[in-house]
PDBML (XML) file of the C-alpha atoms, coordinates in Angstrom:
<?xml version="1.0" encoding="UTF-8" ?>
<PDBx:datablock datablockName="MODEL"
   xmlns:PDBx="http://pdbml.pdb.org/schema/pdbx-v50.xsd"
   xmlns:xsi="http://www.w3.org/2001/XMLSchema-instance"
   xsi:schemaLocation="http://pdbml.pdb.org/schema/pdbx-v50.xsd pdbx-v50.xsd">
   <PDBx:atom_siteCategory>
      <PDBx:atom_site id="1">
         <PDBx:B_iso_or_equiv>0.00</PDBx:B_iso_or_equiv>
         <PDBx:Cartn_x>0.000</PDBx:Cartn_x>
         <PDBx:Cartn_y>0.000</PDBx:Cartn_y>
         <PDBx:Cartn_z>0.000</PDBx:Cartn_z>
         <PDBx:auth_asym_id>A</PDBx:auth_asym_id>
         <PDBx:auth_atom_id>CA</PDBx:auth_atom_id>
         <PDBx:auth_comp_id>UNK</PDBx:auth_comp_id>
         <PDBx:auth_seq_id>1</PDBx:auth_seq_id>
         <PDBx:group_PDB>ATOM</PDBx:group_PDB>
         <PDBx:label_alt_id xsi:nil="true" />
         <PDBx:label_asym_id>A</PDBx:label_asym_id>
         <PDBx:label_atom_id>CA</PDBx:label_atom_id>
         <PDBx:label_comp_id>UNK</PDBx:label_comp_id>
         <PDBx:label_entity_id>1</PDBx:label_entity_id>
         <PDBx:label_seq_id>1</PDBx:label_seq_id>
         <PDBx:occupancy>1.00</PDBx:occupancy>
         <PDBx:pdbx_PDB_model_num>1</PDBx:pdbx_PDB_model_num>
         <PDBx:type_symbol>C</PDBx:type_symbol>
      </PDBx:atom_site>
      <PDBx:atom_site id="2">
         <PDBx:B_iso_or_equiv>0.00</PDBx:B_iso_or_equiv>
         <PDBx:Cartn_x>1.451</PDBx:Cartn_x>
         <PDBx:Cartn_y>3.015</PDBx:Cartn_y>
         <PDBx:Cartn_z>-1.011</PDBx:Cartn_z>
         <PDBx:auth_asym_id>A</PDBx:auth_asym_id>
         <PDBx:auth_atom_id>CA</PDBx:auth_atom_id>
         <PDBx:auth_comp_id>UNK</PDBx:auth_comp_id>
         <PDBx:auth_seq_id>2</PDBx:auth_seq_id>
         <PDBx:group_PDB>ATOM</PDBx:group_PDB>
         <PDBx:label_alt_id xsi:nil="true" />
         <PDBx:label_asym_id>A</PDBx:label_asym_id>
         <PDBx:label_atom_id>CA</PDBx:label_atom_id>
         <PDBx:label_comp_id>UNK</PDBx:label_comp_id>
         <PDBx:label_entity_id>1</PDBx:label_entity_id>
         <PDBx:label_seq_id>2</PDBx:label_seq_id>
         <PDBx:occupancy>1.00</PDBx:occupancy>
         <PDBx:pdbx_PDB_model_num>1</PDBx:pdbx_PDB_model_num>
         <PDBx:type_symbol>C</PDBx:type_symbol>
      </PDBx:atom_site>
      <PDBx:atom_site id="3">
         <PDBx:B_iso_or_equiv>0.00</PDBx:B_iso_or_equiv>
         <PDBx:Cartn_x>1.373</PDBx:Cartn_x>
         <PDBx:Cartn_y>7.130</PDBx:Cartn_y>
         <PDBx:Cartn_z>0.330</PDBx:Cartn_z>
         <PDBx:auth_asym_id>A</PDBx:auth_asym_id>
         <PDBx:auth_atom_id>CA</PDBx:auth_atom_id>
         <PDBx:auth_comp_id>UNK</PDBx:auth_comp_id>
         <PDBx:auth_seq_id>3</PDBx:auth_seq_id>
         <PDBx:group_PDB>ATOM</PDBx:group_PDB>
         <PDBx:label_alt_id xsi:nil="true" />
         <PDBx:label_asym_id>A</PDBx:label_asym_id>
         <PDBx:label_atom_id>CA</PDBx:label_atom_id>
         <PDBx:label_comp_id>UNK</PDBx:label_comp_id>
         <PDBx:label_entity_id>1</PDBx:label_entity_id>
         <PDBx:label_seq_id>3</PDBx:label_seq_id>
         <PDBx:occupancy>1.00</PDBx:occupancy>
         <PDBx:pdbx_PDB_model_num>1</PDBx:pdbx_PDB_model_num>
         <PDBx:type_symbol>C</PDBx:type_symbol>
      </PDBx:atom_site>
      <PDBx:atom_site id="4">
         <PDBx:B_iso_or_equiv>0.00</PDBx:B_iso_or_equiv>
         <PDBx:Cartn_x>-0.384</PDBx:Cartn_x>
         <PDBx:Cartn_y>9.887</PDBx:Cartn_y>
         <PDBx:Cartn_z>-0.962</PDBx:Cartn_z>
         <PDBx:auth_asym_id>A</PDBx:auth_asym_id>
         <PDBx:auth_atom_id>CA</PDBx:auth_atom_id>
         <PDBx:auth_comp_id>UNK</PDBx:auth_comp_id>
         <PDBx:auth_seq_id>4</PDBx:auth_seq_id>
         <PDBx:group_PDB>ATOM</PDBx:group_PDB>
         <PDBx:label_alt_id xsi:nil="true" />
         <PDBx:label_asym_id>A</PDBx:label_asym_id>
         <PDBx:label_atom_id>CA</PDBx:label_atom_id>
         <PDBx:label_comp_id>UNK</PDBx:label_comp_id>
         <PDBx:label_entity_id>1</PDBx:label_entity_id>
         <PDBx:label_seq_id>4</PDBx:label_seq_id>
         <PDBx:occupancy>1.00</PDBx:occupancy>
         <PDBx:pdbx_PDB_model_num>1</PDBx:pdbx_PDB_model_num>
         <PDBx:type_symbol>C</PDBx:type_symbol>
      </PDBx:atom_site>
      <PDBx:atom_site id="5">
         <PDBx:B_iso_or_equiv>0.00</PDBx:B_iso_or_equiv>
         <PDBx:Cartn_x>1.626</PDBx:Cartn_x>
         <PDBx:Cartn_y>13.109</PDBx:Cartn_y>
         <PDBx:Cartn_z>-0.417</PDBx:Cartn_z>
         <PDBx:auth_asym_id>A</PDBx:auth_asym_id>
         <PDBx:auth_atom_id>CA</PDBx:auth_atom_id>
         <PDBx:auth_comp_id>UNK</PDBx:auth_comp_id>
         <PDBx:auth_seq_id>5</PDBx:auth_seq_id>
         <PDBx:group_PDB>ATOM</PDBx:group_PDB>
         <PDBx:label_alt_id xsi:nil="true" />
         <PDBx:label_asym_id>A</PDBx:label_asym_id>
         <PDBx:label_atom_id>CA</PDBx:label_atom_id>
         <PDBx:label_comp_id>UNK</PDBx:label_comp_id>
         <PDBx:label_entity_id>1</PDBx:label_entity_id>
         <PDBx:label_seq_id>5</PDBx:label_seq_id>
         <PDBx:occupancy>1.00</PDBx:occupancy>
         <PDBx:pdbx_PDB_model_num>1</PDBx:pdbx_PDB_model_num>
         <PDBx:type_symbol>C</PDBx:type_symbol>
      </PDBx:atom_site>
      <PDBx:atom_site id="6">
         <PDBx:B_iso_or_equiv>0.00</PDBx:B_iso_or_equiv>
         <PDBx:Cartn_x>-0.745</PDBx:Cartn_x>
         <PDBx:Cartn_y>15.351</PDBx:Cartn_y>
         <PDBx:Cartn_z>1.714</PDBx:Cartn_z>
         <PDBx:auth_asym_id>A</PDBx:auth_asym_id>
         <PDBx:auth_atom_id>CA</PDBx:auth_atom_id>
         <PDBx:auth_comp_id>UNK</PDBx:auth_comp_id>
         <PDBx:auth_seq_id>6</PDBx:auth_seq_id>
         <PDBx:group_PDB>ATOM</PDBx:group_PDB>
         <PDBx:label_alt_id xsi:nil="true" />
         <PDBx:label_asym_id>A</PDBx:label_asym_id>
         <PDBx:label_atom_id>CA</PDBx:label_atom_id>
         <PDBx:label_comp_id>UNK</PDBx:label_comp_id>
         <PDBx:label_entity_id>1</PDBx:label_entity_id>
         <PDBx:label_seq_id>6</PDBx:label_seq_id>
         <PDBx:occupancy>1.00</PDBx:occupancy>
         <PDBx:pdbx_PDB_model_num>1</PDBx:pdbx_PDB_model_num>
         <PDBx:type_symbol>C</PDBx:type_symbol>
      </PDBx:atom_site>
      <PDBx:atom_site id="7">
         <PDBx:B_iso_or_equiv>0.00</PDBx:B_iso_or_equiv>
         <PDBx:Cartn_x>0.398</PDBx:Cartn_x>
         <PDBx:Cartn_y>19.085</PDBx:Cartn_y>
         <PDBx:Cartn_z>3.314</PDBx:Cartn_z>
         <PDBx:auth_asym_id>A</PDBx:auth_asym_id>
         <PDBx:auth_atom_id>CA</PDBx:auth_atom_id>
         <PDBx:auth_comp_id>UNK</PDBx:auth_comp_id>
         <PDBx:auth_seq_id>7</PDBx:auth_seq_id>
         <PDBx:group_PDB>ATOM</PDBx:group_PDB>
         <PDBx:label_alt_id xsi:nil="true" />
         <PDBx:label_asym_id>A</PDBx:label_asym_id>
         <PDBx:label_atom_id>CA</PDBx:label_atom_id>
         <PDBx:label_comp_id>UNK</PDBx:label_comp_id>
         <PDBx:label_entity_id>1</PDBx:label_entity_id>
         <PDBx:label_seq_id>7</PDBx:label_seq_id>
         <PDBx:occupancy>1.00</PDBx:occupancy>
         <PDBx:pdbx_PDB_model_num>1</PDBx:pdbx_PDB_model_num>
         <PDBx:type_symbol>C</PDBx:type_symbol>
      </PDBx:atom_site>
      <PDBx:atom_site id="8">
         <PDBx:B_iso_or_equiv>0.00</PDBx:B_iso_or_equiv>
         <PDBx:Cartn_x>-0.411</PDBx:Cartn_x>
         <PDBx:Cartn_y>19.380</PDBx:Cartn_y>
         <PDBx:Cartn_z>6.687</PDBx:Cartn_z>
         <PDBx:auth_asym_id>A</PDBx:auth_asym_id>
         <PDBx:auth_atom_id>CA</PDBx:auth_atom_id>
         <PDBx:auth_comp_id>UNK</PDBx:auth_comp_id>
         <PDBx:auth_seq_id>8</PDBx:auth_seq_id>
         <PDBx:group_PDB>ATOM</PDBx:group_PDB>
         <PDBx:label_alt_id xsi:nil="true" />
         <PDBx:label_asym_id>A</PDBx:label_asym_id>
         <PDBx:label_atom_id>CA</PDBx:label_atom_id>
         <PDBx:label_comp_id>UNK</PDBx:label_comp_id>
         <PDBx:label_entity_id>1</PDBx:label_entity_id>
         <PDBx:label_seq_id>8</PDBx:label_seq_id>
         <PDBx:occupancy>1.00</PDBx:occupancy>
         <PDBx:pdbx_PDB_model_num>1</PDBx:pdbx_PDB_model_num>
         <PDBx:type_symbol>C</PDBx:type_symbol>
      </PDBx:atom_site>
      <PDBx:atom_site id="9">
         <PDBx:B_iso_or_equiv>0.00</PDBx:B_iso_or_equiv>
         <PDBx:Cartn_x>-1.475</PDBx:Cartn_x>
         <PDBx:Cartn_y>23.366</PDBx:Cartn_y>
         <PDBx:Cartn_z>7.292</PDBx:Cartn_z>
         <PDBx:auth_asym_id>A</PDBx:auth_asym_id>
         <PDBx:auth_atom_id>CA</PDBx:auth_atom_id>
         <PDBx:auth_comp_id>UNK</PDBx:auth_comp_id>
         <PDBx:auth_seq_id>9</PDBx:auth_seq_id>
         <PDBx:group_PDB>ATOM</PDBx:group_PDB>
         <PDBx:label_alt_id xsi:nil="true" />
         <PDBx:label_asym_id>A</PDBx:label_asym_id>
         <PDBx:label_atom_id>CA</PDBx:label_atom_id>
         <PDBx:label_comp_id>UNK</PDBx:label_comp_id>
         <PDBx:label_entity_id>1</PDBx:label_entity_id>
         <PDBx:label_seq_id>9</PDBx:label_seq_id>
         <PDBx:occupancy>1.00</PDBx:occupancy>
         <PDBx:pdbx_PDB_model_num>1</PDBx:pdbx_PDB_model_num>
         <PDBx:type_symbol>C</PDBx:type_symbol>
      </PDBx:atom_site>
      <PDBx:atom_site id="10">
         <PDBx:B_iso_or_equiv>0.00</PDBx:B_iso_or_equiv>
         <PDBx:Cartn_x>-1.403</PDBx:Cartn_x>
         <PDBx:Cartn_y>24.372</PDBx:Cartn_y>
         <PDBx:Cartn_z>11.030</PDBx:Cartn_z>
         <PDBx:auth_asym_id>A</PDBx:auth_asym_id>
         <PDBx:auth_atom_id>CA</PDBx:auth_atom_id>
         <PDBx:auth_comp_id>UNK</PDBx:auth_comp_id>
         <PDBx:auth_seq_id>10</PDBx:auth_seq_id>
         <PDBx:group_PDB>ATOM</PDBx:group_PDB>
         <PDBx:label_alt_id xsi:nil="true" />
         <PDBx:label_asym_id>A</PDBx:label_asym_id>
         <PDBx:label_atom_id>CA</PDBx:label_atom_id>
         <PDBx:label_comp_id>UNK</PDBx:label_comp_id>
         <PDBx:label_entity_id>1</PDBx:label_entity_id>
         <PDBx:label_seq_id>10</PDBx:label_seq_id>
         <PDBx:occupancy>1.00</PDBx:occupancy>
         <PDBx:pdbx_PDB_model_num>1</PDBx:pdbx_PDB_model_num>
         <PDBx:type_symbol>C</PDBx:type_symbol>
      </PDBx:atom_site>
      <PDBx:atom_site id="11">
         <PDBx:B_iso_or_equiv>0.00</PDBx:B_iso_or_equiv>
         <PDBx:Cartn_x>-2.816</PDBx:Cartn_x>
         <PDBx:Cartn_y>27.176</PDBx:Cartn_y>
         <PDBx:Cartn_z>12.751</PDBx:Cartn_z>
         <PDBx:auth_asym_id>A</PDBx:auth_asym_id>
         <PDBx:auth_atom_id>CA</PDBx:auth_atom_id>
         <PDBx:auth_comp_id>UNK</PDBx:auth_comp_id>
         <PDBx:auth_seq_id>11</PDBx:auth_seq_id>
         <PDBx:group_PDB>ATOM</PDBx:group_PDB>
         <PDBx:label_alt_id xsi:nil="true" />
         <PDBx:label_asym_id>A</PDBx:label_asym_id>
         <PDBx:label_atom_id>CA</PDBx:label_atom_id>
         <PDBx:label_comp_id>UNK</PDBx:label_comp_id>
         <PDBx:label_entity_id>1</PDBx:label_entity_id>
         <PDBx:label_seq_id>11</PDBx:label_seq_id>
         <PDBx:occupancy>1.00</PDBx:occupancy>
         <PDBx:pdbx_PDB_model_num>1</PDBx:pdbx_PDB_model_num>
         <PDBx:type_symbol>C</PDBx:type_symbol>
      </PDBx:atom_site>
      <PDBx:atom_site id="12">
         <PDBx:B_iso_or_equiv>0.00</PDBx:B_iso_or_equiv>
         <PDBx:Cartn_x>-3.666</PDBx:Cartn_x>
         <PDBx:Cartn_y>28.812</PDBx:Cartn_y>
         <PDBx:Cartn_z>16.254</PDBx:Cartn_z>
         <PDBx:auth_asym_id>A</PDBx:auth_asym_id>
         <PDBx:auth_atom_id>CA</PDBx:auth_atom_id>
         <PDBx:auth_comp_id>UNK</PDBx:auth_comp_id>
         <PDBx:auth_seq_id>12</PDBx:auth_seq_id>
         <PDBx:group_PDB>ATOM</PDBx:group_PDB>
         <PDBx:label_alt_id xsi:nil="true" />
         <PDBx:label_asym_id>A</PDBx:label_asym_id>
         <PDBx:label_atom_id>CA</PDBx:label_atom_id>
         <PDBx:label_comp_id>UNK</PDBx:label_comp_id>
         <PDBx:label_entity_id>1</PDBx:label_entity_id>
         <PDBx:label_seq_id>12</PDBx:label_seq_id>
         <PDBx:occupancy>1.00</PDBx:occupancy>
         <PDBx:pdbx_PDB_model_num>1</PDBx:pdbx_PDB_model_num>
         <PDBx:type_symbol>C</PDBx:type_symbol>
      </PDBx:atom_site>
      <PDBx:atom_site id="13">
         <PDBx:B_iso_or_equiv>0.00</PDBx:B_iso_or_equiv>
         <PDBx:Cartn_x>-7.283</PDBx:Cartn_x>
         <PDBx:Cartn_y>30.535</PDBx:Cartn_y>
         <PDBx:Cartn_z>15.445</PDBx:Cartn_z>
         <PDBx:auth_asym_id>A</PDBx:auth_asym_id>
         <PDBx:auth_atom_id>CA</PDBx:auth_atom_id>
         <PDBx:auth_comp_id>UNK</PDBx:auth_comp_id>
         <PDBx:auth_seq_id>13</PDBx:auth_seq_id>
         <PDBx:group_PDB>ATOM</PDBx:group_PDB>
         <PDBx:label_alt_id xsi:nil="true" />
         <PDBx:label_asym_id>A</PDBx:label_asym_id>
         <PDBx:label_atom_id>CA</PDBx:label_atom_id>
         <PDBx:label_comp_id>UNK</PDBx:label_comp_id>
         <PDBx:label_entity_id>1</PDBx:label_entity_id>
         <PDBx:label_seq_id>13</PDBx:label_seq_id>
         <PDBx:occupancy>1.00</PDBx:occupancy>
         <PDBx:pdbx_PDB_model_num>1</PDBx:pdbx_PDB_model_num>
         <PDBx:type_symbol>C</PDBx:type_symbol>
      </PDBx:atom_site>
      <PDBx:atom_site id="14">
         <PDBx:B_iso_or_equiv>0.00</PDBx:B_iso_or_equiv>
         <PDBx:Cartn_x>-8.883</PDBx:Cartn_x>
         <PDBx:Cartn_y>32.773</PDBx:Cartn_y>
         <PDBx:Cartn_z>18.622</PDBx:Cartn_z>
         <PDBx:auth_asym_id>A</PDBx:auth_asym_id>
         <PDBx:auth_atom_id>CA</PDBx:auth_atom_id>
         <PDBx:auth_comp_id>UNK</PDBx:auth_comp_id>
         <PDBx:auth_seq_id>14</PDBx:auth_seq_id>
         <PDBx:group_PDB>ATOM</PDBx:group_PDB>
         <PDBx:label_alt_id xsi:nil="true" />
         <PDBx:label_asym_id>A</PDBx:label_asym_id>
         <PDBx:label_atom_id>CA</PDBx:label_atom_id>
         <PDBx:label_comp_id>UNK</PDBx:label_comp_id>
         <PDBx:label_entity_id>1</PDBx:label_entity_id>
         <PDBx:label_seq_id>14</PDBx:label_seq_id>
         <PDBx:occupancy>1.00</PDBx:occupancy>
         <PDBx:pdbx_PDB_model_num>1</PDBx:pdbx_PDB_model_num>
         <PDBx:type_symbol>C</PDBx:type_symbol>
      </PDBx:atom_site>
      <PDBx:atom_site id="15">
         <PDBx:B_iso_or_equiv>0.00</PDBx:B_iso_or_equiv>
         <PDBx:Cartn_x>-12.350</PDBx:Cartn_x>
         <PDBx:Cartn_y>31.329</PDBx:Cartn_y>
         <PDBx:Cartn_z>19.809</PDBx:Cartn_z>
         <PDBx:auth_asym_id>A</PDBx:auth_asym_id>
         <PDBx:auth_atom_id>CA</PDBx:auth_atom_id>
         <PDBx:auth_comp_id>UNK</PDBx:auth_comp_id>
         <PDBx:auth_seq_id>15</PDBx:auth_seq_id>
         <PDBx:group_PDB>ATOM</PDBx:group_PDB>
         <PDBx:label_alt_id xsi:nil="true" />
         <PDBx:label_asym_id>A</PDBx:label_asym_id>
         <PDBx:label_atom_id>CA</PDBx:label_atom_id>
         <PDBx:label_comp_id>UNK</PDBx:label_comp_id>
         <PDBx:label_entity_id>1</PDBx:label_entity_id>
         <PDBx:label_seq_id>15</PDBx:label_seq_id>
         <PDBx:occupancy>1.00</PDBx:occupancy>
         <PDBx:pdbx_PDB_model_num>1</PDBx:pdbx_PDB_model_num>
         <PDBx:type_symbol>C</PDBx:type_symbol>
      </PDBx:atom_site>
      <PDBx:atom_site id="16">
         <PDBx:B_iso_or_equiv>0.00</PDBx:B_iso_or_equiv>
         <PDBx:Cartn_x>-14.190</PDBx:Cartn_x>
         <PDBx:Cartn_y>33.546</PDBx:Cartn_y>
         <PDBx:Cartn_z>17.852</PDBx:Cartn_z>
         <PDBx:auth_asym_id>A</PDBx:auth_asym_id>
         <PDBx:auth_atom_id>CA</PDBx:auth_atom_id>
         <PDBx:auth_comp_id>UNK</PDBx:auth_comp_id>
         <PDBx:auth_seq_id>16</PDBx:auth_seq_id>
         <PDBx:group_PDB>ATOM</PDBx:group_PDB>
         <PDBx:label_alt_id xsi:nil="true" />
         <PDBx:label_asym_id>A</PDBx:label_asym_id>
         <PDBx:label_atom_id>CA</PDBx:label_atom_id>
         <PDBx:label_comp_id>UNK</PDBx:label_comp_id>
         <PDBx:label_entity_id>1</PDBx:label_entity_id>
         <PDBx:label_seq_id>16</PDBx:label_seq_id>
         <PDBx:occupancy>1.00</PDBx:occupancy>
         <PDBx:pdbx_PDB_model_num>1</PDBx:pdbx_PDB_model_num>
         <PDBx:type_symbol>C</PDBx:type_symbol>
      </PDBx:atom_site>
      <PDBx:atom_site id="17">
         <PDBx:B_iso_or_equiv>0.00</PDBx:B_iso_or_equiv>
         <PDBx:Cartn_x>-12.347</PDBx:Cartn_x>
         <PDBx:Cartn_y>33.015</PDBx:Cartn_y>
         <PDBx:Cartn_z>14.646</PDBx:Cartn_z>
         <PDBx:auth_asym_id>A</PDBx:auth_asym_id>
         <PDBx:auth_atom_id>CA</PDBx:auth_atom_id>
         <PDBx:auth_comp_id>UNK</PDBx:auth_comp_id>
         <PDBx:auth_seq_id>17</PDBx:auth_seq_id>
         <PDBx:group_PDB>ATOM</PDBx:group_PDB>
         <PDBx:label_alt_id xsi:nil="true" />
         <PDBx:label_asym_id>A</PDBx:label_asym_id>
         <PDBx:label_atom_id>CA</PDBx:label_atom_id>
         <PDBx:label_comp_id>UNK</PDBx:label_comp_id>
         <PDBx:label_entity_id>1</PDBx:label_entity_id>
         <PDBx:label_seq_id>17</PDBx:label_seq_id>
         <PDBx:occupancy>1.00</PDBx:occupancy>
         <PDBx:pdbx_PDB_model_num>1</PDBx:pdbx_PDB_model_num>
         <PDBx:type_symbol>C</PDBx:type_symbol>
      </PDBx:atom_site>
      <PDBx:atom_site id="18">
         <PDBx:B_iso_or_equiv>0.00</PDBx:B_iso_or_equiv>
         <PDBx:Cartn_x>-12.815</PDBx:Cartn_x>
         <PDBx:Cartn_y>29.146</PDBx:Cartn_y>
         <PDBx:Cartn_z>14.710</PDBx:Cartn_z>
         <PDBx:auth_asym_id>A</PDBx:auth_asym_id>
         <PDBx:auth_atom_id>CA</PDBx:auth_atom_id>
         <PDBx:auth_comp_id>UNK</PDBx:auth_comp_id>
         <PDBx:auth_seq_id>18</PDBx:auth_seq_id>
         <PDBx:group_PDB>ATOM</PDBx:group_PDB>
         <PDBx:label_alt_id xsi:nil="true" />
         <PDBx:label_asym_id>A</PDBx:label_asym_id>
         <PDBx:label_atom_id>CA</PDBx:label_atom_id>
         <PDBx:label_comp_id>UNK</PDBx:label_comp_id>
         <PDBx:label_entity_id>1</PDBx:label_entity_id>
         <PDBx:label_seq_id>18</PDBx:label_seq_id>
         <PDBx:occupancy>1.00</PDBx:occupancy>
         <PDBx:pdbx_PDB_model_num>1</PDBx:pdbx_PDB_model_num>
         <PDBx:type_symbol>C</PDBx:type_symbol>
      </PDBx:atom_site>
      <PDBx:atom_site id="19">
         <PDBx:B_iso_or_equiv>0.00</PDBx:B_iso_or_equiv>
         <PDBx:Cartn_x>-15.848</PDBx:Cartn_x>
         <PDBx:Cartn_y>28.742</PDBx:Cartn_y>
         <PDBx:Cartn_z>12.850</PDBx:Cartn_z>
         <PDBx:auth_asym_id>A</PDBx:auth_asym_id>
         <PDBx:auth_atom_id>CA</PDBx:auth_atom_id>
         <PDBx:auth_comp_id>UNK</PDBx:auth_comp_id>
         <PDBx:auth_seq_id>19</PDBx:auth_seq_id>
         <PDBx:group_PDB>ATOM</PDBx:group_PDB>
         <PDBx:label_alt_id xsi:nil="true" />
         <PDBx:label_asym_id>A</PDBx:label_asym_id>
         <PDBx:label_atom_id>CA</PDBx:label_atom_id>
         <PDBx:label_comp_id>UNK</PDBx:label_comp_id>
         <PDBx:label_entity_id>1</PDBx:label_entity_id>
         <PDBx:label_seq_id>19</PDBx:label_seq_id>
         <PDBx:occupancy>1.00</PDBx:occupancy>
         <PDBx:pdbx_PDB_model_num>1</PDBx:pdbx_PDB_model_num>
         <PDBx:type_symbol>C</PDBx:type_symbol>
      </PDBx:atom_site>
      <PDBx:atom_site id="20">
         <PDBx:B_iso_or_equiv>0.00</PDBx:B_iso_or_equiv>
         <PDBx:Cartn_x>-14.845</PDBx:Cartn_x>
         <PDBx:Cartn_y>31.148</PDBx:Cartn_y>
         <PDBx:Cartn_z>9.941</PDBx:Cartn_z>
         <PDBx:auth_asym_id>A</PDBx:auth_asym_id>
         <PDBx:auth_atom_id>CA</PDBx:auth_atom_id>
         <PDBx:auth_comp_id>UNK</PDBx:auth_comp_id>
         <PDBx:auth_seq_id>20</PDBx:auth_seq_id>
         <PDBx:group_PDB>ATOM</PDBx:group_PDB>
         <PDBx:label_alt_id xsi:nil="true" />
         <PDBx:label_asym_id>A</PDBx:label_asym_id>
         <PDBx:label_atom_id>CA</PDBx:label_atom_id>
         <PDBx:label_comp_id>UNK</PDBx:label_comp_id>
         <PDBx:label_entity_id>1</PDBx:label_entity_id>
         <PDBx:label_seq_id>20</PDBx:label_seq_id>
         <PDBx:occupancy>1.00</PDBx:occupancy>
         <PDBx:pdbx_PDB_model_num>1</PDBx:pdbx_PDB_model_num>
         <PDBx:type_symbol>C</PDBx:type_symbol>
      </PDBx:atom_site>
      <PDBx:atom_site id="21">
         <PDBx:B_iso_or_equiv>0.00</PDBx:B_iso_or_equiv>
         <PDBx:Cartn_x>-11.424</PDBx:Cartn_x>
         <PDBx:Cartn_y>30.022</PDBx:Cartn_y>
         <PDBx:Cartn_z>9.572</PDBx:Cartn_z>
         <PDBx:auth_asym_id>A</PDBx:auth_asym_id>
         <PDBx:auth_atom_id>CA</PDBx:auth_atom_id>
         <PDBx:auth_comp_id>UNK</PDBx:auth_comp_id>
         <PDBx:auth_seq_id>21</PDBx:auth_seq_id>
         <PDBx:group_PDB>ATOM</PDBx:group_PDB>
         <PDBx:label_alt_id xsi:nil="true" />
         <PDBx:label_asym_id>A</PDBx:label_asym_id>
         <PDBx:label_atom_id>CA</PDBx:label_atom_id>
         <PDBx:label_comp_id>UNK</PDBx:label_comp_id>
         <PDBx:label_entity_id>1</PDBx:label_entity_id>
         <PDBx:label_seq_id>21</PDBx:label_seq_id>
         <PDBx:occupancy>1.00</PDBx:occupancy>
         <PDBx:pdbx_PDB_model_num>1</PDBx:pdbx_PDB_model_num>
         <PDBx:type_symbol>C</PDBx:type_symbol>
      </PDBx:atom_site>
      <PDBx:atom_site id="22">
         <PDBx:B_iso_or_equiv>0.00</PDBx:B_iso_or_equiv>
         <PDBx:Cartn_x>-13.229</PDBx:Cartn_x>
         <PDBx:Cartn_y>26.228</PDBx:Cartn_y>
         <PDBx:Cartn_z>8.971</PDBx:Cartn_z>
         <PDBx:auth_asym_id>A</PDBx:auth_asym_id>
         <PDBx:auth_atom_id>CA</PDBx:auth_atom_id>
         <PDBx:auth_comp_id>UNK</PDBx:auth_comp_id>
         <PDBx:auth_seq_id>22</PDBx:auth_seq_id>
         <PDBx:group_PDB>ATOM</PDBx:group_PDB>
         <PDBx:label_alt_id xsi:nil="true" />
         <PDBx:label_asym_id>A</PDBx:label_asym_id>
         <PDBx:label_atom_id>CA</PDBx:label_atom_id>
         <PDBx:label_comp_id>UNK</PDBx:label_comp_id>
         <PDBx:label_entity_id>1</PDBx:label_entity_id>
         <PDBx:label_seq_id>22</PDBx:label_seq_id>
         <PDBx:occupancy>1.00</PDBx:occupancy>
         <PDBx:pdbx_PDB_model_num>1</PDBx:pdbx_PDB_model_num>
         <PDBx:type_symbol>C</PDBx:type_symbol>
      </PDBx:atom_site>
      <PDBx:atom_site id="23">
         <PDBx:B_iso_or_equiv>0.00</PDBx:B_iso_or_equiv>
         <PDBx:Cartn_x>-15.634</PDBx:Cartn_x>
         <PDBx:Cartn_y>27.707</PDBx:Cartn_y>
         <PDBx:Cartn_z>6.340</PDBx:Cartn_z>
         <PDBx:auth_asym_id>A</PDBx:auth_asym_id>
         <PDBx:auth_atom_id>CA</PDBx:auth_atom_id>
         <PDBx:auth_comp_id>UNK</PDBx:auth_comp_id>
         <PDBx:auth_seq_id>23</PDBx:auth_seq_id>
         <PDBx:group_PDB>ATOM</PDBx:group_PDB>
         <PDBx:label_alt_id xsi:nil="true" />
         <PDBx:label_asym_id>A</PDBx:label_asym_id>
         <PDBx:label_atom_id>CA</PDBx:label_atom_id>
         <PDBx:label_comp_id>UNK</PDBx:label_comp_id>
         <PDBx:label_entity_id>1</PDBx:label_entity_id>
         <PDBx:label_seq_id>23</PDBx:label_seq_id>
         <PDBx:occupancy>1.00</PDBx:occupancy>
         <PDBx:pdbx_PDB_model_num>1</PDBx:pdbx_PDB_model_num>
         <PDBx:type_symbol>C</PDBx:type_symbol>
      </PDBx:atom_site>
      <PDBx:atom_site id="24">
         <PDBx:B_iso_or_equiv>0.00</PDBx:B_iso_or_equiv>
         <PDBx:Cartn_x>-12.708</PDBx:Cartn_x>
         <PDBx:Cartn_y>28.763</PDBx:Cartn_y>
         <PDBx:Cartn_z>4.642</PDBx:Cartn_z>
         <PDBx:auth_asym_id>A</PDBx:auth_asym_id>
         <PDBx:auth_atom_id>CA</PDBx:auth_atom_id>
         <PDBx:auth_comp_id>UNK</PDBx:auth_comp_id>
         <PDBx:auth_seq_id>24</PDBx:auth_seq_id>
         <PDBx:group_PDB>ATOM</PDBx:group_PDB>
         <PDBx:label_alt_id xsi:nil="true" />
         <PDBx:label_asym_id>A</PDBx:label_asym_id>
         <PDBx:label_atom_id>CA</PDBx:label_atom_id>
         <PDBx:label_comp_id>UNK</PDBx:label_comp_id>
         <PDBx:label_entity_id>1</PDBx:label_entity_id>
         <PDBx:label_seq_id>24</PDBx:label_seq_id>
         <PDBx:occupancy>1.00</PDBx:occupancy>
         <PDBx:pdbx_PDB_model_num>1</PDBx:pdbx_PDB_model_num>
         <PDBx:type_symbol>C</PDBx:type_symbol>
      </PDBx:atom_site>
   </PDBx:atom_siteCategory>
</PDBx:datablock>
């Protein structure tokens, strides 16, 4: 079974940017 390359995109978000930030 072989690997896909994927990019992993990290983040620190404040509470009330959560939801937005997902949408996007």
């Amino acid at each position: 079974e072989g690997l896909l390359p994927k990019l992993v995109i990290s983040m620190i978000v404040e509470n009330n940017m959560l939801e937005k930030t997902i949408e996007a």
